[in-house]
PDB file of N, CA and C in Angstrom:
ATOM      1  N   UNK A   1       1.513 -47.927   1.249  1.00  0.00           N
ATOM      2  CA  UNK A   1       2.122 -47.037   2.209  1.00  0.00           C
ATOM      3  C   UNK A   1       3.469 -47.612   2.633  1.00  0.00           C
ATOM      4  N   UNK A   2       4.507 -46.829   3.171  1.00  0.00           N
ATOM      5  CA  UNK A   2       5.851 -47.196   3.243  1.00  0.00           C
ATOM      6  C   UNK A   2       5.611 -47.577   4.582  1.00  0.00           C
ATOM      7  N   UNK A   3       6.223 -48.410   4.974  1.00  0.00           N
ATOM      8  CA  UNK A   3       6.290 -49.148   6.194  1.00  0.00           C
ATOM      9  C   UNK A   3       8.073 -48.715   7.082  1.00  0.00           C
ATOM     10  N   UNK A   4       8.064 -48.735   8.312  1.00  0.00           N
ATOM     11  CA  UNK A   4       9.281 -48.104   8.345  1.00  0.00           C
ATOM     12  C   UNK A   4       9.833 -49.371   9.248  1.00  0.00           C
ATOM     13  N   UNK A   5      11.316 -49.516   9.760  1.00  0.00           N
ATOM     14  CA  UNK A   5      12.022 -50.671  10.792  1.00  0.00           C
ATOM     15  C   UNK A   5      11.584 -49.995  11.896  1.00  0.00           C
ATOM     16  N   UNK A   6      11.349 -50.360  13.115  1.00  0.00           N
ATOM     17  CA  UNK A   6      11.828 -49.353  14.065  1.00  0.00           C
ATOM     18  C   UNK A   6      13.055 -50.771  14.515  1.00  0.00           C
ATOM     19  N   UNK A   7      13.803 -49.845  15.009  1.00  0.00           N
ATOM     20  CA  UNK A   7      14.792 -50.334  15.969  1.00  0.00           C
ATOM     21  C   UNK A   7      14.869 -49.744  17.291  1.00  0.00           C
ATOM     22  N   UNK A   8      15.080 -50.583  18.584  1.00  0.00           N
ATOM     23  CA  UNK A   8      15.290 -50.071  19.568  1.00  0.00           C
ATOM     24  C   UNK A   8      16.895 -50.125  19.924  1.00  0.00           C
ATOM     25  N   UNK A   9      17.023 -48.793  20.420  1.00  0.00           N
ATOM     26  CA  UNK A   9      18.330 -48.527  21.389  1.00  0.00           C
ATOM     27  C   UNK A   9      18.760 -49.078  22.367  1.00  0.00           C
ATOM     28  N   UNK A  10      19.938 -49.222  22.631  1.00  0.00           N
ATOM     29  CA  UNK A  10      19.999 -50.053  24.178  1.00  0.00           C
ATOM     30  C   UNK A  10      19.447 -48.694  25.251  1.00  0.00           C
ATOM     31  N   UNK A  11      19.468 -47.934  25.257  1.00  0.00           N
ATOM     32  CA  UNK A  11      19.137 -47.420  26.114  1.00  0.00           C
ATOM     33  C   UNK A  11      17.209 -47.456  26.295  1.00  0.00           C
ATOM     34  N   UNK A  12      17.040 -47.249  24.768  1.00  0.00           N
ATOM     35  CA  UNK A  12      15.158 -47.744  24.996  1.00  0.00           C
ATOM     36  C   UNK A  12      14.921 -48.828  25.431  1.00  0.00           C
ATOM     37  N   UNK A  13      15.809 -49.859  25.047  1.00  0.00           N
ATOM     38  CA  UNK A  13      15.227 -51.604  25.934  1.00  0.00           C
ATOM     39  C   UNK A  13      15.728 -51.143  27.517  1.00  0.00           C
ATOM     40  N   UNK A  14      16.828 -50.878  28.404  1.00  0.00           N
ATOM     41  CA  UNK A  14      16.987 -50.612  29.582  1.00  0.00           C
ATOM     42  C   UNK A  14      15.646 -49.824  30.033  1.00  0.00           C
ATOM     43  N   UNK A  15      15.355 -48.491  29.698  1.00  0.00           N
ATOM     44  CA  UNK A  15      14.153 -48.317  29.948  1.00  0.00           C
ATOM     45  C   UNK A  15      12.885 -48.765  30.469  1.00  0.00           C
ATOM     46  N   UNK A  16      12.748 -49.549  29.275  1.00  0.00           N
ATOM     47  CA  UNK A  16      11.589 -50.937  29.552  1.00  0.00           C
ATOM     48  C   UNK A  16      12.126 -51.744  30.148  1.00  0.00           C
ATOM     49  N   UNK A  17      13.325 -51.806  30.622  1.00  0.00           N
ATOM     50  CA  UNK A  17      13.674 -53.650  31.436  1.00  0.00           C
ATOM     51  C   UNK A  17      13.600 -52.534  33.028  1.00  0.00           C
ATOM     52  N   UNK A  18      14.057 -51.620  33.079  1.00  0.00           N
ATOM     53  CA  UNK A  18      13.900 -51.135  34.468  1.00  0.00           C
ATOM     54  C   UNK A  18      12.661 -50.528  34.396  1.00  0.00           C
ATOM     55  N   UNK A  19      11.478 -50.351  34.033  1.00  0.00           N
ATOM     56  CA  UNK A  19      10.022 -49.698  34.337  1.00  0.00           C
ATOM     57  C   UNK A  19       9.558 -51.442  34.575  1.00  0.00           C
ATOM     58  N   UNK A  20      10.106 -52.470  33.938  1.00  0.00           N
ATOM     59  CA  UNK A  20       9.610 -53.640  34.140  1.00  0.00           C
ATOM     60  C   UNK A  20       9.800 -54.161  35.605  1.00  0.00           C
ATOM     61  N   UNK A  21      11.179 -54.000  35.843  1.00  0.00           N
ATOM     62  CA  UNK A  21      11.761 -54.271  37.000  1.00  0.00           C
ATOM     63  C   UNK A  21      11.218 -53.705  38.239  1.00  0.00           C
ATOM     64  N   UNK A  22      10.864 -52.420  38.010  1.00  0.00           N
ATOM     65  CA  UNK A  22       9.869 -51.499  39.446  1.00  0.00           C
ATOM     66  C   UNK A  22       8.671 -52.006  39.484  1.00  0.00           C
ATOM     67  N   UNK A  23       7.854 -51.747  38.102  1.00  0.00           N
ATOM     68  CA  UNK A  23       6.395 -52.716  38.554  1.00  0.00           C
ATOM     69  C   UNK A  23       6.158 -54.132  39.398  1.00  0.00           C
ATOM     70  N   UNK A  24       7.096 -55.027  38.714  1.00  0.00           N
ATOM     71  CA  UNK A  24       7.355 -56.555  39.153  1.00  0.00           C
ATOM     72  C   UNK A  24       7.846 -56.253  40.547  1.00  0.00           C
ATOM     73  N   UNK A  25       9.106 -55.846  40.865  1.00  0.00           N
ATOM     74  CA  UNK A  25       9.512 -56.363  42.035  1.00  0.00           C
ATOM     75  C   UNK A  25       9.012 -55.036  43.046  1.00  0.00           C
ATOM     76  N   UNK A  26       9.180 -53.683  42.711  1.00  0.00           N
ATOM     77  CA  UNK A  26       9.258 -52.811  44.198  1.00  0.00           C
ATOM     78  C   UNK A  26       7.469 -52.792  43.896  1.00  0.00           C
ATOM     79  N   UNK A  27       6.431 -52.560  43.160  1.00  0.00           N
ATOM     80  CA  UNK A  27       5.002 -53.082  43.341  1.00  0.00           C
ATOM     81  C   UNK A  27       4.498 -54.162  43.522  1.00  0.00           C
ATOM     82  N   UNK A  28       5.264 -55.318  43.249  1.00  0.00           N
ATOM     83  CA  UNK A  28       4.866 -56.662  43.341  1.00  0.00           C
ATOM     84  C   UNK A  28       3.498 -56.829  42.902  1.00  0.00           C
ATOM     85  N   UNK A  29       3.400 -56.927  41.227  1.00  0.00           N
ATOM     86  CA  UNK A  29       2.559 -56.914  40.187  1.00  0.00           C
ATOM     87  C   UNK A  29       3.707 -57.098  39.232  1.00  0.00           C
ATOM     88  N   UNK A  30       4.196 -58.535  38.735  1.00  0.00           N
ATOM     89  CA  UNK A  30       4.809 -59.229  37.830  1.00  0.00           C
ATOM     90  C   UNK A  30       4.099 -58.981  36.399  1.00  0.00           C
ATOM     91  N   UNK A  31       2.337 -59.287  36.667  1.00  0.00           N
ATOM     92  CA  UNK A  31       1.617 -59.755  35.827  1.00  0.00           C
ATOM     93  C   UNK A  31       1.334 -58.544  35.096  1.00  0.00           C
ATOM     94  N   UNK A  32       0.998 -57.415  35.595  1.00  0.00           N
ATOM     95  CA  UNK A  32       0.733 -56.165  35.378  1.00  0.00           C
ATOM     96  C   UNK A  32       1.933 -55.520  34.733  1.00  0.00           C
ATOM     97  N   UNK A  33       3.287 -55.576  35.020  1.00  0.00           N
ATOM     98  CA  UNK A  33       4.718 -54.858  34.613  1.00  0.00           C
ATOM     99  C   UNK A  33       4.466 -55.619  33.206  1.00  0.00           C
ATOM    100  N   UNK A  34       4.140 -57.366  32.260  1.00  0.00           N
ATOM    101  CA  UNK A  34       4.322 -57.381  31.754  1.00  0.00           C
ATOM    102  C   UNK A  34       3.336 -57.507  30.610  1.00  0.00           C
ATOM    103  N   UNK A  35       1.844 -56.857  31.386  1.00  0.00           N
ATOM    104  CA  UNK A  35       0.984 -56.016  30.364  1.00  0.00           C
ATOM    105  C   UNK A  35       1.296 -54.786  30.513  1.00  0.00           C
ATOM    106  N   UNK A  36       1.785 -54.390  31.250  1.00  0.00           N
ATOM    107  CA  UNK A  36       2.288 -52.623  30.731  1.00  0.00           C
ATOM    108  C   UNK A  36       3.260 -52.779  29.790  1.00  0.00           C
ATOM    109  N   UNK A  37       4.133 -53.511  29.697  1.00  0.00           N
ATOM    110  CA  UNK A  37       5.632 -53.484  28.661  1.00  0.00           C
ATOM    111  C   UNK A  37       5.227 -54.228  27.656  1.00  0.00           C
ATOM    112  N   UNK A  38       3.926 -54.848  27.138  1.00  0.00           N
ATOM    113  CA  UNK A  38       3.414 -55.359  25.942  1.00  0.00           C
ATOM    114  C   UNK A  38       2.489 -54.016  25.361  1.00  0.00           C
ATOM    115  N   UNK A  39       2.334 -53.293  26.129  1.00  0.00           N
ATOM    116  CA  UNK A  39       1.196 -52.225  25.696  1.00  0.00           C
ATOM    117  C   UNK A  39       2.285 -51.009  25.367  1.00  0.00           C
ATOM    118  N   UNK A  40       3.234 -50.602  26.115  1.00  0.00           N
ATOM    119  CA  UNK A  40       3.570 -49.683  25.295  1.00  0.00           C
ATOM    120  C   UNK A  40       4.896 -50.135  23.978  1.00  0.00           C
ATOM    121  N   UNK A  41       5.113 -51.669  23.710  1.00  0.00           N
ATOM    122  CA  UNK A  41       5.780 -52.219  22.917  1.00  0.00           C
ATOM    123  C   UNK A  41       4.729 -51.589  21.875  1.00  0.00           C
ATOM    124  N   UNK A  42       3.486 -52.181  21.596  1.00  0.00           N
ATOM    125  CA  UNK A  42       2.182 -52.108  20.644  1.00  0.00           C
ATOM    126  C   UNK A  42       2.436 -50.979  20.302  1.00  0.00           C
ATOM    127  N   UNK A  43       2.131 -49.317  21.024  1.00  0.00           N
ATOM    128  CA  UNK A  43       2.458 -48.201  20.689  1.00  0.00           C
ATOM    129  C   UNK A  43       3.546 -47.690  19.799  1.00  0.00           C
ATOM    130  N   UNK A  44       4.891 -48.504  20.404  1.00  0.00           N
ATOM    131  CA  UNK A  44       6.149 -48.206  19.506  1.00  0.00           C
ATOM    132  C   UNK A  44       5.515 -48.572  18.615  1.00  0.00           C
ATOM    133  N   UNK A  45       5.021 -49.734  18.388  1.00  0.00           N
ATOM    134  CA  UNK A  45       5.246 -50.551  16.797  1.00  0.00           C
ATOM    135  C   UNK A  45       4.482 -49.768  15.995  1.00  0.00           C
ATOM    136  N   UNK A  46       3.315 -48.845  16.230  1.00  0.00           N
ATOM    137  CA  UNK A  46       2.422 -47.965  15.304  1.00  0.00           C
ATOM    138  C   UNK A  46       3.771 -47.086  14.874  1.00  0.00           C
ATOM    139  N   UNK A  47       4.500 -46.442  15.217  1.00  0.00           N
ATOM    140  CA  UNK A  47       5.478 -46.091  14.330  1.00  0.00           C
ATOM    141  C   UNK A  47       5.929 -46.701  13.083  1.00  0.00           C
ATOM    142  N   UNK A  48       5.643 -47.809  13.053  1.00  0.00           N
ATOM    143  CA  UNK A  48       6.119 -48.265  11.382  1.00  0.00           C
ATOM    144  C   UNK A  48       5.139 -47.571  10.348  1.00  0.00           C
ATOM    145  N   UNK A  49       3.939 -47.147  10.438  1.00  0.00           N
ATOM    146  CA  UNK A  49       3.461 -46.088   9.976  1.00  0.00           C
ATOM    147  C   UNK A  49       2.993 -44.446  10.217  1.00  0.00           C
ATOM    148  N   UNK A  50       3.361 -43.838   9.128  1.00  0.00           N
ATOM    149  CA  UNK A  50       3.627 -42.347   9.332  1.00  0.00           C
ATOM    150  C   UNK A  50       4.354 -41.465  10.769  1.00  0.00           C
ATOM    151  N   UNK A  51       5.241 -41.995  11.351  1.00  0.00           N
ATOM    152  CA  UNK A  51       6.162 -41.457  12.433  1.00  0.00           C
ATOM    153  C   UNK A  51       6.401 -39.988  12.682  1.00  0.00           C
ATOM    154  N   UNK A  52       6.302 -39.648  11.254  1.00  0.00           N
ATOM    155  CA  UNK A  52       6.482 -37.896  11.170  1.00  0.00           C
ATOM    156  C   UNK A  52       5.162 -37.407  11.969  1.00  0.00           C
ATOM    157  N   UNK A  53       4.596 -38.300  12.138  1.00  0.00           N
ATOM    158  CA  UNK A  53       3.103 -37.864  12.630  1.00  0.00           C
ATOM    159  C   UNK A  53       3.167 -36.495  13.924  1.00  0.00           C
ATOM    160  N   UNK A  54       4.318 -37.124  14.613  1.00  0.00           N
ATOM    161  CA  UNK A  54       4.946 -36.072  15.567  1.00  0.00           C
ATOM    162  C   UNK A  54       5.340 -35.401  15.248  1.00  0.00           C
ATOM    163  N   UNK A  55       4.967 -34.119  16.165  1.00  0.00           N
ATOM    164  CA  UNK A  55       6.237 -33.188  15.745  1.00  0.00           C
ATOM    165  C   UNK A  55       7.613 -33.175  16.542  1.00  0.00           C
ATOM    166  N   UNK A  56       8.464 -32.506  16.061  1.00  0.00           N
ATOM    167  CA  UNK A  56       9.521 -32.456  16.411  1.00  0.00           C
ATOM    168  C   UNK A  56       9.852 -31.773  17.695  1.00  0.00           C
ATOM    169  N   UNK A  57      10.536 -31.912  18.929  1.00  0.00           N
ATOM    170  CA  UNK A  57      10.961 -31.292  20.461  1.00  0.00           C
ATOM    171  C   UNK A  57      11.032 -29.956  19.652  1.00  0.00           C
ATOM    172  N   UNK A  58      11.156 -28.744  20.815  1.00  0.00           N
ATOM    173  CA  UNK A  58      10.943 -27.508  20.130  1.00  0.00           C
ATOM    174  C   UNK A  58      12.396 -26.996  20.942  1.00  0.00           C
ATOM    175  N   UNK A  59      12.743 -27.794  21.976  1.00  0.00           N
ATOM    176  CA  UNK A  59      14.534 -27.769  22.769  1.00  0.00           C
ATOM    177  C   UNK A  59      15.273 -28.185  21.714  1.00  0.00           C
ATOM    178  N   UNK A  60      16.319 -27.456  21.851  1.00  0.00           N
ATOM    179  CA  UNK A  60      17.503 -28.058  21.649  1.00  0.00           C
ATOM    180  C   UNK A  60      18.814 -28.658  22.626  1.00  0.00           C
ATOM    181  N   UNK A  61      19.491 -29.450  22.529  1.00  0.00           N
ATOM    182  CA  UNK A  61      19.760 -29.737  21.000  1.00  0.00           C
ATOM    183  C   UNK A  61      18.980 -30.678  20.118  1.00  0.00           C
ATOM    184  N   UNK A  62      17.813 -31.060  20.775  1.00  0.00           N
ATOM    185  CA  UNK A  62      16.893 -32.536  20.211  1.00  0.00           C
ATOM    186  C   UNK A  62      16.373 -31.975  19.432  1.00  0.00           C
ATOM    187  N   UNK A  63      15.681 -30.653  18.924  1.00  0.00           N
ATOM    188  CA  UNK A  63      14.914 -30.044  18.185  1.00  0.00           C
ATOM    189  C   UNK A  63      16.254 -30.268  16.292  1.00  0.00           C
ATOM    190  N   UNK A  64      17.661 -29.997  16.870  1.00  0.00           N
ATOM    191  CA  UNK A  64      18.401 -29.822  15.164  1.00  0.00           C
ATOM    192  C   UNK A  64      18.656 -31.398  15.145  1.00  0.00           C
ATOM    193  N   UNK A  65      18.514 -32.625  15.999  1.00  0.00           N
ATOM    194  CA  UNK A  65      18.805 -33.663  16.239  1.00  0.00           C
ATOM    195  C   UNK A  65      17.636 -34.670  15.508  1.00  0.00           C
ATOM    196  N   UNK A  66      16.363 -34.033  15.523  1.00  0.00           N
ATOM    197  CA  UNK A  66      15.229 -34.489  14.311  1.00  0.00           C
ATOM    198  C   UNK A  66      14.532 -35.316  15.803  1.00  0.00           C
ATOM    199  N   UNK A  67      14.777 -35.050  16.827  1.00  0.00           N
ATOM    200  CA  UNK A  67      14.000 -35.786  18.093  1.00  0.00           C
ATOM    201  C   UNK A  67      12.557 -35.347  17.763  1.00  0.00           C
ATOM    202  N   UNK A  68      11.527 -36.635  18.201  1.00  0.00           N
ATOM    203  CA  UNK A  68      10.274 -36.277  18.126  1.00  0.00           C
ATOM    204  C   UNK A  68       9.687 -37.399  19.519  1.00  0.00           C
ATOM    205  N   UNK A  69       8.551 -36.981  20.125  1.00  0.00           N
ATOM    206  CA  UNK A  69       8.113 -37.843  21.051  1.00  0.00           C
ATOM    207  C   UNK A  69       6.778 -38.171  20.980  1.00  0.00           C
ATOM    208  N   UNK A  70       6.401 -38.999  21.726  1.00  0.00           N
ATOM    209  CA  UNK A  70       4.640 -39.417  21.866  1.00  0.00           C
ATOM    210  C   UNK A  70       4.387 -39.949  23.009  1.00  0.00           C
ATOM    211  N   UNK A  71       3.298 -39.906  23.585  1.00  0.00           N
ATOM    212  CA  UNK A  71       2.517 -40.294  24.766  1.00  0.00           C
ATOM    213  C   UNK A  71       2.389 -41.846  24.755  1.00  0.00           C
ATOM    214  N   UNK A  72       2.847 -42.604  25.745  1.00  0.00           N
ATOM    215  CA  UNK A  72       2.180 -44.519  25.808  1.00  0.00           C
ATOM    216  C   UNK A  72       2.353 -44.215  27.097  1.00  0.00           C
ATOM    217  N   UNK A  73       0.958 -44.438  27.619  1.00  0.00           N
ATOM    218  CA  UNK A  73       0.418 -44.952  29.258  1.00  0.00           C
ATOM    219  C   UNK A  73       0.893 -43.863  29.515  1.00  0.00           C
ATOM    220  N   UNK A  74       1.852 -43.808  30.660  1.00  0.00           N
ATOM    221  CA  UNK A  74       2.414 -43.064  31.841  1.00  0.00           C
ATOM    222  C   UNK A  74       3.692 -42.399  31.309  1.00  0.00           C
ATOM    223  N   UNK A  75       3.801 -42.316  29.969  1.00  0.00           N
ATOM    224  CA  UNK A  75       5.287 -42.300  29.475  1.00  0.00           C
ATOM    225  C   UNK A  75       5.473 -41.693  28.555  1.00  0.00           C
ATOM    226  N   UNK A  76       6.542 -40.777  27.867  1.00  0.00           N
ATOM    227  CA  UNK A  76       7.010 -40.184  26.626  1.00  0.00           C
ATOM    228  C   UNK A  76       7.818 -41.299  25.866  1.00  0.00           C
ATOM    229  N   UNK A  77       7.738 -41.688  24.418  1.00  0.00           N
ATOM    230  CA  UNK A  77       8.613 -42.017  24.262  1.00  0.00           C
ATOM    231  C   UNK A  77       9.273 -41.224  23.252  1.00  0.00           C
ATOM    232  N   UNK A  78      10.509 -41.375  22.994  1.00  0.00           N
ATOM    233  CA  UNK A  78      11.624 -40.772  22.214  1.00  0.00           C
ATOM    234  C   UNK A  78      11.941 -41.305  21.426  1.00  0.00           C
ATOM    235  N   UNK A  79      12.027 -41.011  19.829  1.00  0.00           N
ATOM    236  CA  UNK A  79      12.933 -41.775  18.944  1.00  0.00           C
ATOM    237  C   UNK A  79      12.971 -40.076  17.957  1.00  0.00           C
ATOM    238  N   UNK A  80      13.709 -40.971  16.240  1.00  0.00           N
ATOM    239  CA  UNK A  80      14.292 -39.809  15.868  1.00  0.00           C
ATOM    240  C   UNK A  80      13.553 -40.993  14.082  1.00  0.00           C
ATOM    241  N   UNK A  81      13.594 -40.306  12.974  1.00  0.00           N
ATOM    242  CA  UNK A  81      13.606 -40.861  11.865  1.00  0.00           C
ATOM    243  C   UNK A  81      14.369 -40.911  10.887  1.00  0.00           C
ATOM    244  N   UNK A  82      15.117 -41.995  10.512  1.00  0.00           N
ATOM    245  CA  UNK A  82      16.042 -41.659   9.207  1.00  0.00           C
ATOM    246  C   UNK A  82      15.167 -42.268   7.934  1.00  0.00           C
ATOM    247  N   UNK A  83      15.007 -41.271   7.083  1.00  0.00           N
ATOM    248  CA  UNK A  83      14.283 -41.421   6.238  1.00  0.00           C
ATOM    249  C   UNK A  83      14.997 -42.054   4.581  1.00  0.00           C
ATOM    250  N   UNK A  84      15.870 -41.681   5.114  1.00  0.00           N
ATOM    251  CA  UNK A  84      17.027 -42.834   3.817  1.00  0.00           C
ATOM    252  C   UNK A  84      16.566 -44.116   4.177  1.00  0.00           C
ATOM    253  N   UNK A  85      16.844 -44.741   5.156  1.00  0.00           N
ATOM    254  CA  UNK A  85      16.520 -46.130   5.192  1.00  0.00           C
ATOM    255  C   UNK A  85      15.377 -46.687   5.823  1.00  0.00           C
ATOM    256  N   UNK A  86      14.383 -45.301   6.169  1.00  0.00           N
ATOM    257  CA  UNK A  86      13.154 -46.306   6.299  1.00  0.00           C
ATOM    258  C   UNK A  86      13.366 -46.661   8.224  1.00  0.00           C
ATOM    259  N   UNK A  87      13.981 -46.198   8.932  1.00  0.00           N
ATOM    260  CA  UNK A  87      14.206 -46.873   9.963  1.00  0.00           C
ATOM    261  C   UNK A  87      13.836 -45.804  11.080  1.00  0.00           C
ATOM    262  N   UNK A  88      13.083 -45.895  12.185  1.00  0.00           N
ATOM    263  CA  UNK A  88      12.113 -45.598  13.638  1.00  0.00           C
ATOM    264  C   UNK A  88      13.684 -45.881  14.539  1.00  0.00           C
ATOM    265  N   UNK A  89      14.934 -44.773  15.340  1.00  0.00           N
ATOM    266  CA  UNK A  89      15.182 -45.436  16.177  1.00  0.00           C
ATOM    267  C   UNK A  89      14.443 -44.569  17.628  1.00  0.00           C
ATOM    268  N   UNK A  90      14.193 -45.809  18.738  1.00  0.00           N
ATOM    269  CA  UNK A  90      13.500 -45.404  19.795  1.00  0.00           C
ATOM    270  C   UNK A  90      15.046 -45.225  20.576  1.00  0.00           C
ATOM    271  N   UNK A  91      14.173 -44.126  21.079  1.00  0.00           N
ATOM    272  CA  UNK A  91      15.157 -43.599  21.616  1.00  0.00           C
ATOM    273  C   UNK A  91      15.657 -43.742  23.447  1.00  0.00           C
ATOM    274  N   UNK A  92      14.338 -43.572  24.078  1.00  0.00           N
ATOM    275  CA  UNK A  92      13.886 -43.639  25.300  1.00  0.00           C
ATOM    276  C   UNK A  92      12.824 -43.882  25.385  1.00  0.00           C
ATOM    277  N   UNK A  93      12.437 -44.356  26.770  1.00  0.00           N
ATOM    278  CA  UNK A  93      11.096 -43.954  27.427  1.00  0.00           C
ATOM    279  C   UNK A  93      11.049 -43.836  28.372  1.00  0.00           C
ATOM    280  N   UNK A  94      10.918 -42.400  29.148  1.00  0.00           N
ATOM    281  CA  UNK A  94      10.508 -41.662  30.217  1.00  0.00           C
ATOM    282  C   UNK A  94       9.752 -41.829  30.779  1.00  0.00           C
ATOM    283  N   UNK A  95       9.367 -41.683  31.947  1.00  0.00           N
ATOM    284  CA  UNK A  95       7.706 -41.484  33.001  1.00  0.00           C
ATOM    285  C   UNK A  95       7.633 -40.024  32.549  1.00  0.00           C
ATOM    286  N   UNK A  96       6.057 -39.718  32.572  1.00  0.00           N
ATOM    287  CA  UNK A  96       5.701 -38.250  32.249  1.00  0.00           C
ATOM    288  C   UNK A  96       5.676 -37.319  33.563  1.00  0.00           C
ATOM    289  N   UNK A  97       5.775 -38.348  34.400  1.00  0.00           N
ATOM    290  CA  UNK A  97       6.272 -36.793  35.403  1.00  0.00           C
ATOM    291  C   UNK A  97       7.110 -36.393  35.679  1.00  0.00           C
ATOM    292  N   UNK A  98       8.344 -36.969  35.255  1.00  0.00           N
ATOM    293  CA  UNK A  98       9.814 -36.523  35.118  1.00  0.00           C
ATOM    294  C   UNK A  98      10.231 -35.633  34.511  1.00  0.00           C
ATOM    295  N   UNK A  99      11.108 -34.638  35.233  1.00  0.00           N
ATOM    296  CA  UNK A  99      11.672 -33.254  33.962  1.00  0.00           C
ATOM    297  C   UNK A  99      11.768 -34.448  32.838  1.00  0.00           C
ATOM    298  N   UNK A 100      11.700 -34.027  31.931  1.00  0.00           N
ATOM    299  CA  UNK A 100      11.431 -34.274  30.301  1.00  0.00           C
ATOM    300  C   UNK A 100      13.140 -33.863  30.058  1.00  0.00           C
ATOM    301  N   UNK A 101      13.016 -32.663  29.826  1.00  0.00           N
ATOM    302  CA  UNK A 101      14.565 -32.076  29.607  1.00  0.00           C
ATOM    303  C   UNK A 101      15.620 -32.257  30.546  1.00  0.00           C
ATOM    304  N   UNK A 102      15.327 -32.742  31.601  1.00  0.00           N
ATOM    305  CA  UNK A 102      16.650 -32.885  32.743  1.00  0.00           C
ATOM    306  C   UNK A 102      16.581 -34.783  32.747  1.00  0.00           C
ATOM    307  N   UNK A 103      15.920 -35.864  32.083  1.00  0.00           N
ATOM    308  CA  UNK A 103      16.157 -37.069  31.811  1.00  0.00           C
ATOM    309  C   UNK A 103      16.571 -37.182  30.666  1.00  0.00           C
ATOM    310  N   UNK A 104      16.328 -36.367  29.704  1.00  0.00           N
ATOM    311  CA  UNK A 104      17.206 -36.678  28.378  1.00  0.00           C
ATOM    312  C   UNK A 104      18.098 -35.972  28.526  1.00  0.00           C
ATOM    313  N   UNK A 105      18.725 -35.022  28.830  1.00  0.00           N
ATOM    314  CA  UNK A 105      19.814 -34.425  29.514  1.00  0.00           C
ATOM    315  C   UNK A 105      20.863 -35.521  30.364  1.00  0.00           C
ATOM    316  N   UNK A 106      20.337 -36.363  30.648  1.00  0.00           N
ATOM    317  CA  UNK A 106      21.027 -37.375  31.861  1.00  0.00           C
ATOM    318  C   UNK A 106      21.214 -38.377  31.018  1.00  0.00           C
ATOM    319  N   UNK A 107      20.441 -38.989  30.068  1.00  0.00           N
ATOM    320  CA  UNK A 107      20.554 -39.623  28.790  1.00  0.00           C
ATOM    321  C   UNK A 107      21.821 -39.457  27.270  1.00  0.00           C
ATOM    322  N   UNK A 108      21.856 -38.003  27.585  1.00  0.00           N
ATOM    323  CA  UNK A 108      22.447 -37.546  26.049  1.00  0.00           C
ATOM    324  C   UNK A 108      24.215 -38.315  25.927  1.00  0.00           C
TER     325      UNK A 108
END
């Protein structure tokens, strides 16, 4: 089976360094922020196999953009696939109770 890169975005590591940053300091649960940010790391990484697994946003402009998302914990994450080189980029990761379309909107 083809194995794919993922790469993260600077904007997907900010993500995780500020969902890290709220757990740790404004919950004061250090220990907890950095089993949540090992658990949904794990999730990304199942993307190195079959990624298409998602489907694709059904908005545009992310829908002609090849955007696809998935569920980890409390969160959407975002990436896109280039299939020439084999490479996962993550794109974001959202809280799921956030407009969806008005944070990647604020993102784009």
């Amino acid at each position: 089976m083809n194995e794919y890169e993922i790469i993260m975005t600077q904007d997907a590591a900010e993500d995780l360094w500020e969902l890290r940053n709220y757990i740790a300091d404004v919950l004061h649960a250090p220990g907890t922020a950095t089993e949540y940010i090992r658990m949904v790391r794990r999730e990304i990484a199942k993307l190195a196999s079959l990624p298409a697994r998602f489907k694709l946003l059904d908005e545009e402009p992310w829908h002609s953009r090849g955007v696809r998302r998935f569920p980890a914990k409390n969160f959407f994450v975002y990436f896109w696939i280039n299939e020439a080189t084999k490479r996962v980029y993550v794109l974001n990761v959202i809280y799921a109770r956030r407009d969806q379309l008005e944070a990647l909107a604020d993102r784009a």
